[in-house]
Protein backbone atom coordinates (compact mmCIF):
# COMPACT_ATOMS: atom_id res chain seq x y z
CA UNK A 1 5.33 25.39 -9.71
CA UNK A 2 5.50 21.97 -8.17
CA UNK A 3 3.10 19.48 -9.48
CA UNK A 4 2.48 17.84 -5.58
CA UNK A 5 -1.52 17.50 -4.94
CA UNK A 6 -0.31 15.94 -1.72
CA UNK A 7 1.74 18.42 0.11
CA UNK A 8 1.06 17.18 3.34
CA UNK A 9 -2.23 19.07 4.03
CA UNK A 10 -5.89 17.79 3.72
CA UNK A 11 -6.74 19.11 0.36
CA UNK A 12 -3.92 16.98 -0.94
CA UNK A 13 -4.33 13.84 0.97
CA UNK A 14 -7.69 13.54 -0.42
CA UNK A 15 -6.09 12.73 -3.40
CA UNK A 16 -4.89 9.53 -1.78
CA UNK A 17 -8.36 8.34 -0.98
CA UNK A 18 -9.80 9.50 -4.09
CA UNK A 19 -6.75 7.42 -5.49
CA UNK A 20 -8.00 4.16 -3.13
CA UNK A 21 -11.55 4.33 -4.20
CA UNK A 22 -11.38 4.69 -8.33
CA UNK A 23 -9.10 1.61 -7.95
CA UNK A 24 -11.46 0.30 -5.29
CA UNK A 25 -14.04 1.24 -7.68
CA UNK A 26 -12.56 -0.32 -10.57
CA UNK A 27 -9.53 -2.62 -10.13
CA UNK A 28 -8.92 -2.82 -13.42
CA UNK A 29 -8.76 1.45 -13.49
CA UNK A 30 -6.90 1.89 -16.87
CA UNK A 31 -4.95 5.05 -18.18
CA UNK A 32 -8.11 7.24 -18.11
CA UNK A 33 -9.18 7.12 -15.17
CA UNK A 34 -5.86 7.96 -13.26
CA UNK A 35 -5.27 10.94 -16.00
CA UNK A 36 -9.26 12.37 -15.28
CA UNK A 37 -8.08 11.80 -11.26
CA UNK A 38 -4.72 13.35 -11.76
CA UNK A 39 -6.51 16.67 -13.70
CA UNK A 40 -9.20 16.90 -10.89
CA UNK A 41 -6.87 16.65 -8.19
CA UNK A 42 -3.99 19.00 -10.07
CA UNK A 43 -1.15 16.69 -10.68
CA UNK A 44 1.30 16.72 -12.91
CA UNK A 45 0.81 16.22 -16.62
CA UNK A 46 1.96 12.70 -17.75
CA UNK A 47 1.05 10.59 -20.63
CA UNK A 48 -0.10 7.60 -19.18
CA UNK A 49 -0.09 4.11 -20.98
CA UNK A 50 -1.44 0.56 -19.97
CA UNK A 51 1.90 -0.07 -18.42
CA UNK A 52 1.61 3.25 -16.54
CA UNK A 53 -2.11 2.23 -15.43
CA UNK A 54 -0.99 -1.27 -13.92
CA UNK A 55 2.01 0.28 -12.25
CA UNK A 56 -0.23 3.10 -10.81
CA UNK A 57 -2.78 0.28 -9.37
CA UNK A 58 -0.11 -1.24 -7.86
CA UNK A 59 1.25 2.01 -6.41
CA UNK A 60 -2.16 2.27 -4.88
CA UNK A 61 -2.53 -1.18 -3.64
CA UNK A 62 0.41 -0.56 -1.56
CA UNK A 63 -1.08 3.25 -0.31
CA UNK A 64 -4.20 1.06 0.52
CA UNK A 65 -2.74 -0.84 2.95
CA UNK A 66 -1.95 2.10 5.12
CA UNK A 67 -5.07 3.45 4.70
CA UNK A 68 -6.13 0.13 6.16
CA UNK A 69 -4.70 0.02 9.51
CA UNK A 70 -5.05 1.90 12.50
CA UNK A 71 -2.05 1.12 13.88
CA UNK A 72 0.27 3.69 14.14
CA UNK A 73 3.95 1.61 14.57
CA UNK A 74 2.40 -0.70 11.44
CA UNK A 75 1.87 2.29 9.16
CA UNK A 76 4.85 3.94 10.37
CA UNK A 77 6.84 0.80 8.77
CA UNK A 78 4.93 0.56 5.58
CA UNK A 79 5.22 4.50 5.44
CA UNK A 80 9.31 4.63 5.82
CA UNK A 81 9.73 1.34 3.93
CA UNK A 82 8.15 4.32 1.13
CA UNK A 83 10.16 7.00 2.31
CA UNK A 84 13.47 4.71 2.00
CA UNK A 85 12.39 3.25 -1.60
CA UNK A 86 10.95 6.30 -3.15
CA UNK A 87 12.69 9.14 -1.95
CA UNK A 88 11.25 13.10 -2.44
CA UNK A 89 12.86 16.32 -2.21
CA UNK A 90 11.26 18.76 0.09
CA UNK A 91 10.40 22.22 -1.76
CA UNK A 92 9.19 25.55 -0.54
CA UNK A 93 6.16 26.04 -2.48
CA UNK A 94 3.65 29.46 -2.79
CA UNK A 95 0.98 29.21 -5.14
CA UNK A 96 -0.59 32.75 -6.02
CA UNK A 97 -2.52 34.21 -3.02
CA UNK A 98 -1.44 31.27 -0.21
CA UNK A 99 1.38 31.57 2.23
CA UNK A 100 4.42 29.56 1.45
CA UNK A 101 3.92 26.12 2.02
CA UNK A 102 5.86 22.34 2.30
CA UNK A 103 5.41 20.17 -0.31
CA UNK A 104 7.65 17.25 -2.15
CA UNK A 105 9.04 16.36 -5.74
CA UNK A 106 10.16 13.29 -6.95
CA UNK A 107 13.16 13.40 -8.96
CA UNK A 108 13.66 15.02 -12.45
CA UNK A 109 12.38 12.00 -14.93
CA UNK A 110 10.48 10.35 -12.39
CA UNK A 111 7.38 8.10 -13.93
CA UNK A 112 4.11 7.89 -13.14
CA UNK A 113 4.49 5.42 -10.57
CA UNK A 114 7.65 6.77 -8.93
CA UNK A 115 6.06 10.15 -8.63
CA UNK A 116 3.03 8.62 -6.87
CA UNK A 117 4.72 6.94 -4.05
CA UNK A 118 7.69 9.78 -3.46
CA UNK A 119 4.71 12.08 -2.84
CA UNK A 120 2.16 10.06 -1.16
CA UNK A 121 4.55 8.15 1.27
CA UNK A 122 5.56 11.56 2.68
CA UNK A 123 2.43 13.34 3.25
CA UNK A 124 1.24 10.48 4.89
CA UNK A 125 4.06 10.64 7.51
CA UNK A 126 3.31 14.21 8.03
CA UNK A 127 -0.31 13.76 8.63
CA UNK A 128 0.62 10.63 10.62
CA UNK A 129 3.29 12.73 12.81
CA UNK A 130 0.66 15.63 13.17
CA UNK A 131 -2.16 13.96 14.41
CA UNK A 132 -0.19 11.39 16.25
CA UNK A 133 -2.46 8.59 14.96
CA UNK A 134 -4.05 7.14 11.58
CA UNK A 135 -5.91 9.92 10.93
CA UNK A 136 -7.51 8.05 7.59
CA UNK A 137 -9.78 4.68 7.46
CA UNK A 138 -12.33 2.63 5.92
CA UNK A 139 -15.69 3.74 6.22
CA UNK A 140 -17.21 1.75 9.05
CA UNK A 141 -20.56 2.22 7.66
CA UNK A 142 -22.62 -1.21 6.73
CA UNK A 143 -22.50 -1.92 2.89
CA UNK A 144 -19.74 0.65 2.82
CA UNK A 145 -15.70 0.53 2.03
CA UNK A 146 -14.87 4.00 0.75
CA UNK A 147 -11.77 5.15 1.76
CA UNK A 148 -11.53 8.80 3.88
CA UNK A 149 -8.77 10.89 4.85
CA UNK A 150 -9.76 12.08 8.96
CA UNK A 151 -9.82 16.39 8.92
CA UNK A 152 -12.08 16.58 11.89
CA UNK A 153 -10.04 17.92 15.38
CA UNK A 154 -12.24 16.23 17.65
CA UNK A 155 -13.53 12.48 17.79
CA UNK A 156 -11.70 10.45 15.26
CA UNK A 157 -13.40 9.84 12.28
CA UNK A 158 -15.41 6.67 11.47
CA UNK A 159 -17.35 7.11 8.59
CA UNK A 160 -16.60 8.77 4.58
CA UNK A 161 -19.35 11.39 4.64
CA UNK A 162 -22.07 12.41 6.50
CA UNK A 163 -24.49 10.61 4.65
CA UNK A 164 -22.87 7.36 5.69
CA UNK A 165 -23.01 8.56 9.16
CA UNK A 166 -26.28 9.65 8.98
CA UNK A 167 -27.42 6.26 7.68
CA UNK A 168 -25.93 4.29 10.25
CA UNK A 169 -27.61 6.50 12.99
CA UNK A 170 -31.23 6.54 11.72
CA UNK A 171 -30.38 2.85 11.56
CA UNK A 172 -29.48 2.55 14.87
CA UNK A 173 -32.55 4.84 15.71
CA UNK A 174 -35.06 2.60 14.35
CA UNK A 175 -33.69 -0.45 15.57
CA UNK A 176 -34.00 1.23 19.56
CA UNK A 177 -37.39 2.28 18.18
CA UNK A 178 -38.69 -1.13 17.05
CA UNK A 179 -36.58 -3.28 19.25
């Protein structure tokens, strides 16, 4: 079985944003934290060390940037810059009871860090290709920076849940209301 939690489809990219915000959450996220995010999100099995951890927030800082900017040539750049430094092999992958599905590997012996950025960097491009925009963000909500990955269809996403959402329109309410 591969070990790719980001295979190109929403379940998997929310490992990306999960990714952004425990580093957001904690930019000093040692080798804990990414093994607990790895076993939630079911990635591979490494032994992380300090050296793994830094390397990994570093990965991330560089994912963050994408996740940043709404521009599609801009992320396409940062994106193949990725693709072109961290290369993945596509694999045919069918876990038990799901049609076969596209997902990446990074080479045999690849670390921590390597891994990271030879899976991330190509899911991103797929989501980026399929939705023909930046189909991920920062949470536009006041007092808010989370980090989202876009699933919705219709009107692009703006905010990382509905409770951020919900905030900012009672907000908005009230302010009519009393204004």
């Amino acid at each position: 079985m591969t070990e790719d939690p980001t295979g190109g489809n929403p379940r998997g990219l929310l490992f990306i944003a999960d990714l952004a915000n425990t580093v957001q959450d904690d930019p000093e996220a040692g080798a804990e934290a990414f093994q607990a995010l790895l076993e939630r999100h079911g990635g591979p099995s490494f032994t992380l060390t300090g050296a793994d951890a830094r390397g990994l927030r570093e990965a991330t800082a560089r994912l963050t940037r994408i996740l940043e900017t709404d521009d599609e040539d801009r992320a396409a750049e940062a994106i193949n810059a990725l693709l072109d430094e961290y290369p993945a092999r596509p694999r045919l992958v069918r876990f038990p009871g799901r049609p076969w599905s596209l997902h990446t590997e990074a080479r045999r012996g690849a670390g921590p860090t390597e891994w990271l950025l030879s899976t991330t960097a190509p899911a991103l491009g797929l989501w980026l290709s399929e939705r023909g925009r930046c189909a991920w963000g920062q949470c536009a909500a006041p007092r808010c920076d989370r980090y989202y990955i876009d699933t919705g269809r219709r009107t692009p996403q703006r905010y990382c849940s509905p409770r951020c959402a919900t905030r900012v329109r009672v907000a908005s309410h009230r302010a009519r209301r009393d204004g």
